[in-house]
Protein backbone atom coordinates (compact mmCIF):
# COMPACT_ATOMS: atom_id res chain seq x y z
CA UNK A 1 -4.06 -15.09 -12.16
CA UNK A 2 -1.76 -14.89 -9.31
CA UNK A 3 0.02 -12.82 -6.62
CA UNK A 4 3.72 -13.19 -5.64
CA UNK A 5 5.03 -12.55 -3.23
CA UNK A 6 2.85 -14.67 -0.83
CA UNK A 7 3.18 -14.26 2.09
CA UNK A 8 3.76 -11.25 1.74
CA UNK A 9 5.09 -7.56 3.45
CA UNK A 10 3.63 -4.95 2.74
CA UNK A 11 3.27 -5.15 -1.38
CA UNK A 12 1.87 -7.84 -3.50
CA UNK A 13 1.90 -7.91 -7.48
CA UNK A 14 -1.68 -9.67 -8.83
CA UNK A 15 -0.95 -10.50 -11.90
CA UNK A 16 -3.76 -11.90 -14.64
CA UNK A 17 -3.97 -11.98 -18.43
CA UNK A 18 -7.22 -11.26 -20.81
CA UNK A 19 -7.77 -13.18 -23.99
CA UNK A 20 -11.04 -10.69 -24.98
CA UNK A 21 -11.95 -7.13 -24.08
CA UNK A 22 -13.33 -6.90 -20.66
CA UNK A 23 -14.93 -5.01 -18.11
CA UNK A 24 -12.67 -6.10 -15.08
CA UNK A 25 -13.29 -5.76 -11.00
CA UNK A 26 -10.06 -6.91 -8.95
CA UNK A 27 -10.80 -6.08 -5.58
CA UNK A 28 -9.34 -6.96 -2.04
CA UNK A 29 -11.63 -8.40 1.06
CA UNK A 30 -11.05 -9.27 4.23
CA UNK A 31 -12.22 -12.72 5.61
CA UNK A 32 -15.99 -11.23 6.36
CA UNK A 33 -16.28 -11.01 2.56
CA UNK A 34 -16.25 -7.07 3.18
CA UNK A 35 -14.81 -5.31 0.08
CA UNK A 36 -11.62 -3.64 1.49
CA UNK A 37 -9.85 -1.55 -1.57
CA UNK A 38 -10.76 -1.69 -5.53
CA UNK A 39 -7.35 -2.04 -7.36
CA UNK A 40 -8.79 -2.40 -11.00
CA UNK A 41 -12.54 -1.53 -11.93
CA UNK A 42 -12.67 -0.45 -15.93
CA UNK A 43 -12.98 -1.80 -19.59
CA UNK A 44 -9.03 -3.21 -20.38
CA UNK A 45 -7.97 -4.68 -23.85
CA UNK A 46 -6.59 -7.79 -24.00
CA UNK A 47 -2.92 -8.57 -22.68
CA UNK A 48 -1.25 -9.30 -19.62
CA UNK A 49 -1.56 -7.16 -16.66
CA UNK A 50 0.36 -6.61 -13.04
CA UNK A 51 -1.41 -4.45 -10.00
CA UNK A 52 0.76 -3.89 -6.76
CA UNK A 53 -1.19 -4.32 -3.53
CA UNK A 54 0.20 -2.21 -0.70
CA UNK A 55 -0.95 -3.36 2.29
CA UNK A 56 0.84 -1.21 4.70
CA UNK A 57 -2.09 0.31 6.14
CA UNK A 58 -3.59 -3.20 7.05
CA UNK A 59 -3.07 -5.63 9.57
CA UNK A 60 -0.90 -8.65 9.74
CA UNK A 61 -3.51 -11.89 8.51
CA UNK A 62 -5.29 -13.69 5.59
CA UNK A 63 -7.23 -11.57 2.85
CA UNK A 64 -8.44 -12.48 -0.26
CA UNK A 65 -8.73 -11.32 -3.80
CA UNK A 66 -11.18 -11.31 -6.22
CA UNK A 67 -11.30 -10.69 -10.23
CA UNK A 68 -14.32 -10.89 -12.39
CA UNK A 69 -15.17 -9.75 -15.72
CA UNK A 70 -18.43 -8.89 -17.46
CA UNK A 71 -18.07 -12.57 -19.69
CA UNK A 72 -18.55 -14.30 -16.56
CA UNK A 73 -14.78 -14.99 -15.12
CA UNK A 74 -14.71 -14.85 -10.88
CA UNK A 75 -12.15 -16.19 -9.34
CA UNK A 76 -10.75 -15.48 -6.05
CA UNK A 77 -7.46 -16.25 -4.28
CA UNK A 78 -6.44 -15.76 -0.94
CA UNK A 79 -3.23 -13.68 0.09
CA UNK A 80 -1.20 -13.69 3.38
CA UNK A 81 -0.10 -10.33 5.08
CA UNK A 82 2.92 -10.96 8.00
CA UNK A 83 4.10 -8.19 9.11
């Protein structure tokens, strides 16, 4: 579960990888912990997935991702925007 490039201008790949089926939320927030975009919100098999980011409608600063799944996995990450 990571993002590359980072920093990054204007589009990010989060990658992450599921060892069971899962309901999965990936979703972008801004440092309020206000839920800016949804990239990934539905049931996916396992395997190893990629979602681009592009930010180019946002500002230049520090955001964060998060993903969870219905077993219980949250994790979130933080991502850098320069412009």
């Amino acid at each position: 579960f990571d993002n590359y490039p980072n920093p990054f201008n204007p589009v990010t790949a989060i990658g992450y990888r599921l060892s069971a089926v899962s309901n999965v939320d990936l979703s972008i927030y801004n440092l309020l912990g206000q839920k800016l975009a949804t990239l990934v919100s539905e049931e996916q098999i396992p395997g190893t997935y990629e979602v681009e980011w592009d930010a180019s409608g946002f500002s230049s600063g520090v955001y964060y991702y998060r993903l969870s799944t219905n077993s219980g996995f949250v994790q979130t990450k933080k991502l850098i925007l320069l412009k």
